[in-house]
C-alpha atoms as a PDB file:
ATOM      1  CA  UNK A   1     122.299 -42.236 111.565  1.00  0.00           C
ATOM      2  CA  UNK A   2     123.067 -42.933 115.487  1.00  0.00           C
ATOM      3  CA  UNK A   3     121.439 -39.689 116.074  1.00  0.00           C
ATOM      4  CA  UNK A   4     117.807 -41.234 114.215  1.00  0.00           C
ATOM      5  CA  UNK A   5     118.257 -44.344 115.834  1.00  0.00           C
ATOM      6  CA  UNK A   6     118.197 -42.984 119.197  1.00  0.00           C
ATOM      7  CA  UNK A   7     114.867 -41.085 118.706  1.00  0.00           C
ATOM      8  CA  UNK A   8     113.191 -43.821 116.736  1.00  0.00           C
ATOM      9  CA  UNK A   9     113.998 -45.552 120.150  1.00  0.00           C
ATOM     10  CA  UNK A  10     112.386 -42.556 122.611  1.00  0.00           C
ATOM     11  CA  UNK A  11     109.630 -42.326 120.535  1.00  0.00           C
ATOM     12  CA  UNK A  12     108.236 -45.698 120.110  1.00  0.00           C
ATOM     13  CA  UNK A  13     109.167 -45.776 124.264  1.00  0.00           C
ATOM     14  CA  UNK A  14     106.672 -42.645 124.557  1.00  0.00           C
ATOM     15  CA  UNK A  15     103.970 -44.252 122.015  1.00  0.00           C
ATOM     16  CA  UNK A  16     104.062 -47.881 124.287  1.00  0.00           C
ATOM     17  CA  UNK A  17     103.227 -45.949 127.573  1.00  0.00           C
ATOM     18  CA  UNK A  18     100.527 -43.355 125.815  1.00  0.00           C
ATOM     19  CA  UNK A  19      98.827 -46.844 124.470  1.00  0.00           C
ATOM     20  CA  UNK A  20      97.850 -48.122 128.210  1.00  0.00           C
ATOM     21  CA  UNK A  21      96.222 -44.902 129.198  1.00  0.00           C
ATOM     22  CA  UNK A  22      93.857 -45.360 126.155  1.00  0.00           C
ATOM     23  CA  UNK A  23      93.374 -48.722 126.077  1.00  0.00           C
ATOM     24  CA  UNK A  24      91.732 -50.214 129.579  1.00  0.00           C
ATOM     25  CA  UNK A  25      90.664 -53.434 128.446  1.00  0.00           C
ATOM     26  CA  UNK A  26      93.773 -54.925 129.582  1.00  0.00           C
ATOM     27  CA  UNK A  27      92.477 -54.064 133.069  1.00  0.00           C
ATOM     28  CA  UNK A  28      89.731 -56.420 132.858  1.00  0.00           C
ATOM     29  CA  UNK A  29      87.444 -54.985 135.372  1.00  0.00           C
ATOM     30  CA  UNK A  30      84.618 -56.657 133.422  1.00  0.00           C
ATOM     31  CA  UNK A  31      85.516 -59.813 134.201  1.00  0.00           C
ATOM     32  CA  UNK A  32      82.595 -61.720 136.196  1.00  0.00           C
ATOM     33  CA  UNK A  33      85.411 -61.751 139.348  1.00  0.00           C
ATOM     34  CA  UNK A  34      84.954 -57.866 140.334  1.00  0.00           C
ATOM     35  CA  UNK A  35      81.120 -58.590 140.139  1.00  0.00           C
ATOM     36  CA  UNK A  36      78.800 -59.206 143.406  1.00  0.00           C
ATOM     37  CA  UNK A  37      76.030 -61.670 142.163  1.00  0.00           C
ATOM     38  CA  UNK A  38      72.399 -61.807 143.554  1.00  0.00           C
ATOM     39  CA  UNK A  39      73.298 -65.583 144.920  1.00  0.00           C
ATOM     40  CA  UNK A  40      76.274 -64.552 146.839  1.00  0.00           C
ATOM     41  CA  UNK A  41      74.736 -62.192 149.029  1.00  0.00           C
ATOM     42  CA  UNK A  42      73.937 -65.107 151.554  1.00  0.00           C
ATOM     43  CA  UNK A  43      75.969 -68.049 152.116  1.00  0.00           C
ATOM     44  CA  UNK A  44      74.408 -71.996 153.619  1.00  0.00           C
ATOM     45  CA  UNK A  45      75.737 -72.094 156.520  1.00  0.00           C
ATOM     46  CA  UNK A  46      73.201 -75.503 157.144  1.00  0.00           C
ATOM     47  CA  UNK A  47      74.757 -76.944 153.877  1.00  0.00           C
ATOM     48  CA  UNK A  48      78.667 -76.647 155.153  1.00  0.00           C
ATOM     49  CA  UNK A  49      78.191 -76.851 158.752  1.00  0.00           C
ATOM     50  CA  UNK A  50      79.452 -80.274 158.954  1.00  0.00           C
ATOM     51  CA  UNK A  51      82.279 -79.567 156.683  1.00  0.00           C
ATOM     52  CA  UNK A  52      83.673 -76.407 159.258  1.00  0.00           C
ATOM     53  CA  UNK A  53      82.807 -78.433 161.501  1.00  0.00           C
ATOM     54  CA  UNK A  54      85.366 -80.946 161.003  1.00  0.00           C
ATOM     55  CA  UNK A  55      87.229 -78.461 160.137  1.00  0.00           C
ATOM     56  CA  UNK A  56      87.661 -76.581 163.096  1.00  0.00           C
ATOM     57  CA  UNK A  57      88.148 -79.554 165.821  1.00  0.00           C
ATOM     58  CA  UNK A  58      90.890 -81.046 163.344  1.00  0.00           C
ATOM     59  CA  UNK A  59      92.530 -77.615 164.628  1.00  0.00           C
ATOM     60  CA  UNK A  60      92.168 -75.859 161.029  1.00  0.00           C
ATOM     61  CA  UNK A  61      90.649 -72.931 159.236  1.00  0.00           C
ATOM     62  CA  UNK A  62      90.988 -73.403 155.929  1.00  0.00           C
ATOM     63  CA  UNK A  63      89.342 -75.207 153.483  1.00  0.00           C
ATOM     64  CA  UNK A  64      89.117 -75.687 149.696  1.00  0.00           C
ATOM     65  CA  UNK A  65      85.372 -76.864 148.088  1.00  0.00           C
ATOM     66  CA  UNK A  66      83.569 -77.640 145.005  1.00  0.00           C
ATOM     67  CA  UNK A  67      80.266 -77.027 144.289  1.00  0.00           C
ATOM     68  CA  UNK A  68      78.336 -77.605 141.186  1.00  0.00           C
ATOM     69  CA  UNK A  69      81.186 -75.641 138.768  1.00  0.00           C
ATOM     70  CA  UNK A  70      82.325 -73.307 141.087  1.00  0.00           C
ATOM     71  CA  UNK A  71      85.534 -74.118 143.529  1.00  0.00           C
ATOM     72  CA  UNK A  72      86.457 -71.783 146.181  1.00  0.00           C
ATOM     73  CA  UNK A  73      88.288 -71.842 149.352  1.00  0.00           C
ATOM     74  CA  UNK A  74      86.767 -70.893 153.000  1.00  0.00           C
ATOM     75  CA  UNK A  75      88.788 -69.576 156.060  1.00  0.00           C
ATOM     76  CA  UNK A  76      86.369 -70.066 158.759  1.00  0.00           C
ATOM     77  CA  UNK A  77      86.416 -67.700 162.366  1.00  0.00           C
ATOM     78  CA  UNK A  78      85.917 -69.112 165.877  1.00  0.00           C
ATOM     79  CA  UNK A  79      82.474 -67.673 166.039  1.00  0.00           C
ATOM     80  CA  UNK A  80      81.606 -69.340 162.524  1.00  0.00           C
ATOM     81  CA  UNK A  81      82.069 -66.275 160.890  1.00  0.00           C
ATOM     82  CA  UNK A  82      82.834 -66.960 157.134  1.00  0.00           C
ATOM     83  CA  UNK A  83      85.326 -65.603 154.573  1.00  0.00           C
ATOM     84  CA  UNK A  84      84.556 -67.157 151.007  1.00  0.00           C
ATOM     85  CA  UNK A  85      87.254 -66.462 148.150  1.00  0.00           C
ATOM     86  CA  UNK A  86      86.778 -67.072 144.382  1.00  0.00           C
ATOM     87  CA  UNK A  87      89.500 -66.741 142.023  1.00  0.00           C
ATOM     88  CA  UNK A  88      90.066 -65.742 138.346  1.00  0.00           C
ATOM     89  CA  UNK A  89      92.939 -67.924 137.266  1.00  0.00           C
ATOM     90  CA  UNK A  90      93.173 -65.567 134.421  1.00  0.00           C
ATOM     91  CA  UNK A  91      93.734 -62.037 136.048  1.00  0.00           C
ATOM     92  CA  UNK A  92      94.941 -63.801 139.350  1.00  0.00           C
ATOM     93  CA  UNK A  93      92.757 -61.928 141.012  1.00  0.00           C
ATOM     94  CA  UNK A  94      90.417 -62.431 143.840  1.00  0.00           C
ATOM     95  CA  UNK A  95      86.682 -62.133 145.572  1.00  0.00           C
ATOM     96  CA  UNK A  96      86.145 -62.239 148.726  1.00  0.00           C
ATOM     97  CA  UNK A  97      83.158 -62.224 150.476  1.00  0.00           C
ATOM     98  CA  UNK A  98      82.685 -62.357 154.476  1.00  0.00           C
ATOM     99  CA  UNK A  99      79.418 -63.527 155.735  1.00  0.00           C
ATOM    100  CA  UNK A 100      78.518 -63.723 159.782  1.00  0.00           C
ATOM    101  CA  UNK A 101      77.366 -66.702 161.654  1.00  0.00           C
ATOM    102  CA  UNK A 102      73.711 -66.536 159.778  1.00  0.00           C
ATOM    103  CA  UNK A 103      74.837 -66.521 156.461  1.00  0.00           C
ATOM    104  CA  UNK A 104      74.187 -62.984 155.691  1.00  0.00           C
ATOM    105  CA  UNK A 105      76.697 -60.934 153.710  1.00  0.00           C
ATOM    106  CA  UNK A 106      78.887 -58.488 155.342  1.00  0.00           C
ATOM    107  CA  UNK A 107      81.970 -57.359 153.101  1.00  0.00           C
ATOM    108  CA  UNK A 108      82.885 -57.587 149.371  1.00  0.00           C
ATOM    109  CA  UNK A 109      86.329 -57.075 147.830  1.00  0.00           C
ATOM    110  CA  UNK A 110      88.825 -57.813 145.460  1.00  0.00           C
ATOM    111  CA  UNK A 111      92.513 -58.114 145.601  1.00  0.00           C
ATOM    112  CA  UNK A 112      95.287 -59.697 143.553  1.00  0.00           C
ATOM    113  CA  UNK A 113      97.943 -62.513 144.405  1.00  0.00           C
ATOM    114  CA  UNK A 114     100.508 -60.442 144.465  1.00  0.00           C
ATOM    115  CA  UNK A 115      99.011 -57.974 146.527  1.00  0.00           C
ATOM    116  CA  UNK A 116      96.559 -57.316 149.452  1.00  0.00           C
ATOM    117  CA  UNK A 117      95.944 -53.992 148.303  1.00  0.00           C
ATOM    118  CA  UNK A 118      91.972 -53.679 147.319  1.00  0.00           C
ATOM    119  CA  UNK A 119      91.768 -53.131 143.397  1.00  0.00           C
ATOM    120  CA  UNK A 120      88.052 -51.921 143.334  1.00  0.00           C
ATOM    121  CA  UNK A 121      85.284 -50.800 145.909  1.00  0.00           C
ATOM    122  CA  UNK A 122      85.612 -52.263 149.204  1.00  0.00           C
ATOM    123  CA  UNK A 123      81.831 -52.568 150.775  1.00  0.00           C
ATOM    124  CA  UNK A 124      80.187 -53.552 154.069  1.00  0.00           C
ATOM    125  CA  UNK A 125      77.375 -54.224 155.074  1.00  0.00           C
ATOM    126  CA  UNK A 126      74.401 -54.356 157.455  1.00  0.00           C
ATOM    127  CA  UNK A 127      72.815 -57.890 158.500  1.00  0.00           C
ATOM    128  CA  UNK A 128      70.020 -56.498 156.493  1.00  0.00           C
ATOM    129  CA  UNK A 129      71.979 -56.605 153.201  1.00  0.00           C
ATOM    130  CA  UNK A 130      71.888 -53.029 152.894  1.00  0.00           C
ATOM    131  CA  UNK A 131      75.208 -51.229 152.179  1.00  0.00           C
ATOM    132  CA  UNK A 132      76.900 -49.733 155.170  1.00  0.00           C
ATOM    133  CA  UNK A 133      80.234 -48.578 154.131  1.00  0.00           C
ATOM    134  CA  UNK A 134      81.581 -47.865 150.864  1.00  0.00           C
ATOM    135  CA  UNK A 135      84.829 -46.754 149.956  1.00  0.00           C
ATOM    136  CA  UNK A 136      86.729 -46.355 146.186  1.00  0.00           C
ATOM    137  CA  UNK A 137      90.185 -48.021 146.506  1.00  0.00           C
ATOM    138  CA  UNK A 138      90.672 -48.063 142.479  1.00  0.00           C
ATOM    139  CA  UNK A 139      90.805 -44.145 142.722  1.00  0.00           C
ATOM    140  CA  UNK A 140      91.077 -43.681 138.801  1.00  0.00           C
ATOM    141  CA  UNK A 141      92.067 -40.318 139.318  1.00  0.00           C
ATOM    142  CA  UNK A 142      94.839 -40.524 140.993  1.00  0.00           C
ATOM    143  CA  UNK A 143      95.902 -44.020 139.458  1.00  0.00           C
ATOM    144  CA  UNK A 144      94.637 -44.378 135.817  1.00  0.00           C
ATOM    145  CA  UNK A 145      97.270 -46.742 134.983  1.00  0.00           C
ATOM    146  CA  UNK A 146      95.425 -50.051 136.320  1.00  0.00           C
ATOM    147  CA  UNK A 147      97.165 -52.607 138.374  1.00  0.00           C
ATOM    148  CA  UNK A 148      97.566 -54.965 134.804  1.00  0.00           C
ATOM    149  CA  UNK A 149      98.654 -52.330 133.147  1.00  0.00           C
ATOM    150  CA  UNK A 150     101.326 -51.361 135.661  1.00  0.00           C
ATOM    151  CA  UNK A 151     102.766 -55.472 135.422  1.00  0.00           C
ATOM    152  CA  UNK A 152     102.309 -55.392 131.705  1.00  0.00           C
ATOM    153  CA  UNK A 153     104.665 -52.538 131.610  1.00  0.00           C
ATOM    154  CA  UNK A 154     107.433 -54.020 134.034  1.00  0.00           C
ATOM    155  CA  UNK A 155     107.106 -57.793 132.357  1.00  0.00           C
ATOM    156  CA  UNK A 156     108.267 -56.024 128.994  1.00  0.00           C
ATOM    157  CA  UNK A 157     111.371 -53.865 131.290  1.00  0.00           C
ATOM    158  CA  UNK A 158     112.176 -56.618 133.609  1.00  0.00           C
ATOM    159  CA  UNK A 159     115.400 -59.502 133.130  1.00  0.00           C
ATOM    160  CA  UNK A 160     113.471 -62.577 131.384  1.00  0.00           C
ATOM    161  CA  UNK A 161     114.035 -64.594 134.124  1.00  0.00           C
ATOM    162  CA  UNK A 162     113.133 -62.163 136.889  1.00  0.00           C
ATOM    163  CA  UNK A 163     110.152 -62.878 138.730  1.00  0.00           C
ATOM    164  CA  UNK A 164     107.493 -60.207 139.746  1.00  0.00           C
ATOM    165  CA  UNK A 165     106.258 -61.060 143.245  1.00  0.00           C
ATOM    166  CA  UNK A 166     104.828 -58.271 144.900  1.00  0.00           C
ATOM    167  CA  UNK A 167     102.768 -54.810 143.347  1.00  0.00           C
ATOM    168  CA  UNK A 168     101.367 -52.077 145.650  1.00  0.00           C
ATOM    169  CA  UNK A 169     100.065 -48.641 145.507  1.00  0.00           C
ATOM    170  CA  UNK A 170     102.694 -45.845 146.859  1.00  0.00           C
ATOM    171  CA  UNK A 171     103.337 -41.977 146.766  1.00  0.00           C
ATOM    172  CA  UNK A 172     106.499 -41.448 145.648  1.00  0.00           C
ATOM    173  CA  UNK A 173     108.523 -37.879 145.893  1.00  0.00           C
ATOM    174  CA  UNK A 174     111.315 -36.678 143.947  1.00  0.00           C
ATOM    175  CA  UNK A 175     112.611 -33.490 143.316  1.00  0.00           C
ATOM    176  CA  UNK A 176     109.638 -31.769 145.134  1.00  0.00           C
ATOM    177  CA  UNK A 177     107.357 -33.336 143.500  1.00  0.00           C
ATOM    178  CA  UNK A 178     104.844 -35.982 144.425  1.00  0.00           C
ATOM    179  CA  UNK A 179     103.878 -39.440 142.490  1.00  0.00           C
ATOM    180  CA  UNK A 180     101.155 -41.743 142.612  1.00  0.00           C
ATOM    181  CA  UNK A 181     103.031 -45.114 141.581  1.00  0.00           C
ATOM    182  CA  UNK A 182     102.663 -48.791 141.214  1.00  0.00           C
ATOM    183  CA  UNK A 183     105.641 -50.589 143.562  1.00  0.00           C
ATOM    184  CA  UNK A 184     106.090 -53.666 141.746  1.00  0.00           C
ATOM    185  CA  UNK A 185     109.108 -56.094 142.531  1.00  0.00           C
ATOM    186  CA  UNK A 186     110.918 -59.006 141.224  1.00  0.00           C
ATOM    187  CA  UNK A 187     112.725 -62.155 142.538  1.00  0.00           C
ATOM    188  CA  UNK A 188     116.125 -62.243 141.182  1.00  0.00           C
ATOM    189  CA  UNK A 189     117.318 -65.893 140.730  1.00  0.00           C
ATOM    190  CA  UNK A 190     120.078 -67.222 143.492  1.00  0.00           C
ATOM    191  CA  UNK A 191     122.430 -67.785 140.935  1.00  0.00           C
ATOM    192  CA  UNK A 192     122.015 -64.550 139.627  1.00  0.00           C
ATOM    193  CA  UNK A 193     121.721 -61.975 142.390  1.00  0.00           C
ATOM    194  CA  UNK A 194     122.406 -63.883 145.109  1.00  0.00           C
ATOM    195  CA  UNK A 195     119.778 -63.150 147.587  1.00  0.00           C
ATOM    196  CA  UNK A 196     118.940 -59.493 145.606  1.00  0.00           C
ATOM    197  CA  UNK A 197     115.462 -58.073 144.301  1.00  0.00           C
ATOM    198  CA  UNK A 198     114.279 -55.519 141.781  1.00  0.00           C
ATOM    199  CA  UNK A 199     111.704 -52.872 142.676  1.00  0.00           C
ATOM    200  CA  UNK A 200     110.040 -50.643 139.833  1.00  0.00           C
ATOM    201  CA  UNK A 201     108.061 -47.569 140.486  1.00  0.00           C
ATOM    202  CA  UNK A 202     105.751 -47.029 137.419  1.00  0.00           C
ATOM    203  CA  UNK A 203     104.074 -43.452 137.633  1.00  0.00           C
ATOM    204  CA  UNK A 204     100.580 -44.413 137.311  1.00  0.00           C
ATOM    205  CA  UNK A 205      99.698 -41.483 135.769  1.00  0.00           C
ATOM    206  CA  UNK A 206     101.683 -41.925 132.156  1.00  0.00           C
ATOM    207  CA  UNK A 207     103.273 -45.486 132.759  1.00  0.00           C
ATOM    208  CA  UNK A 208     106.693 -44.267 132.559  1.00  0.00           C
ATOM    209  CA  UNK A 209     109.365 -45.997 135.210  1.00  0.00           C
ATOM    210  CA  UNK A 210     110.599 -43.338 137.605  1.00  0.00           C
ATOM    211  CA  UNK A 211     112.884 -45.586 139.290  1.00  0.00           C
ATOM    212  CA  UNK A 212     114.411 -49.062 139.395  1.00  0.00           C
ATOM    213  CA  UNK A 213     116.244 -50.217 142.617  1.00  0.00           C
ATOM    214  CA  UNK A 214     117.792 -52.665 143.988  1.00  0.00           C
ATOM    215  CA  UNK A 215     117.387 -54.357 147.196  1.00  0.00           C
ATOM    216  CA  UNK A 216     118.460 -57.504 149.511  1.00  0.00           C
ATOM    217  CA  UNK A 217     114.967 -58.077 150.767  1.00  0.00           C
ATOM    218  CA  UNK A 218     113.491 -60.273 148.228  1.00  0.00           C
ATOM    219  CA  UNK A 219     109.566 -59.989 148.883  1.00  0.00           C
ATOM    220  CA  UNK A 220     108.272 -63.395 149.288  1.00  0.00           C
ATOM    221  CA  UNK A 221     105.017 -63.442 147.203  1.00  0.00           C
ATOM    222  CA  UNK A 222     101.695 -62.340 148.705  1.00  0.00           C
ATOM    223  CA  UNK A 223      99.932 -65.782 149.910  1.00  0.00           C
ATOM    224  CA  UNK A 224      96.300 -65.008 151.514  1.00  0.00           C
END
């Protein structure tokens, strides 16, 4: 009976990670947040000069602003070069688009709070508005295990009061071999691991865990 027990266990273990590599709508990507519309290809600089303005001889950079339904934040450069970032409070995920001193767009990405790693396509471009660089930093192939997916599968392994802070992309090797994994990590409470933190490397290939560790650098939480 112990014996059955045990590979009723493995196999609905093996079944849970087969289901994220065949189901990517957990990943999201179609949310409106990994999308470049027409209207944010050039930003008013006339509209918010006043606002960076003040800003900037108040001895700041930052700002947070509303407009119509739409709130956003804007770090804002010396030379009045612009960085505009949207966020999806559902995904915790963010845009951000860079514009120069005109107005006219020059980069477009997206990252998550717990991470400053890109998720999608990272673009630049030209004053023009025509594309100048483009580069894949979702690389499917090597990482078809999304970056929700990889959470998903530590928030079901990880102590209920753990909490994850941090999630990168990594190569991890082992035995000769080489893996393309998700790093995610937790924040143990004080009272629990006194000062300690949980890594997880989930092979992004199948979603298994190759590793758990522990460590007395707790990551503090990615804040842009």
């Amino acid at each position: 009976m112990r014996k059955l027990v045990i590979f009723c266990m493995v196999l609905v273990g093996c079944n849970t990670y087969k289901s994220y590599l065949i189901n990517d709508d957990l990943c999201n990507f179609d949310d409106p947040i990994f999308t470049l519309k027409e209207e944010e290809k050039s930003f008013d600089m006339v509209k918010y000069k006043s606002i960076m303005d003040s800003v900037l001889n108040n001895g700041g950079r930052t700002v947070l602003l509303k407009d119509k339904d739409q709130t956003f934040s804007l770090y804002i450069f010396s030379d009045y070069w612009v960085s505009k970032k949207d966020t999806s409070k559902k995904n915790r995920v963010h845009k951000r688009v860079t514009y120069d001193s005109l107005g006219n767009i020059r980069s477009f990405s997206n990252f998550h709070t717990y991470s400053s790693d890109y998720l999608q396509d990272k673009i630049n471009y030209y004053p023009d508005g025509s594309i100048k660089k483009f580069k894949d930093y979702r690389k499917a192939d090597k990482y078809p295990i999304c970056y929700k997916e990889a959470l998903a599968i530590v928030a079901r392994k990880k102590r209920r009061k753990d909490s994850i802070t941090r999630l990168h992309k990594a190569i991890y090797k082992r035995g000769g071999k080489k893996y393309f994994v998700w790093d995610v990590h937790t924040k143990v409470p004080k009272r629990l691991g006194k000062g300690q933190s949980r890594y997880y490397k989930v092979d992004a290939q199948t979603g298994k865990i190759l590793l758990i560790g522990i460590t007395r650098v707790v990551p503090a939480e990615f804040v842009d």
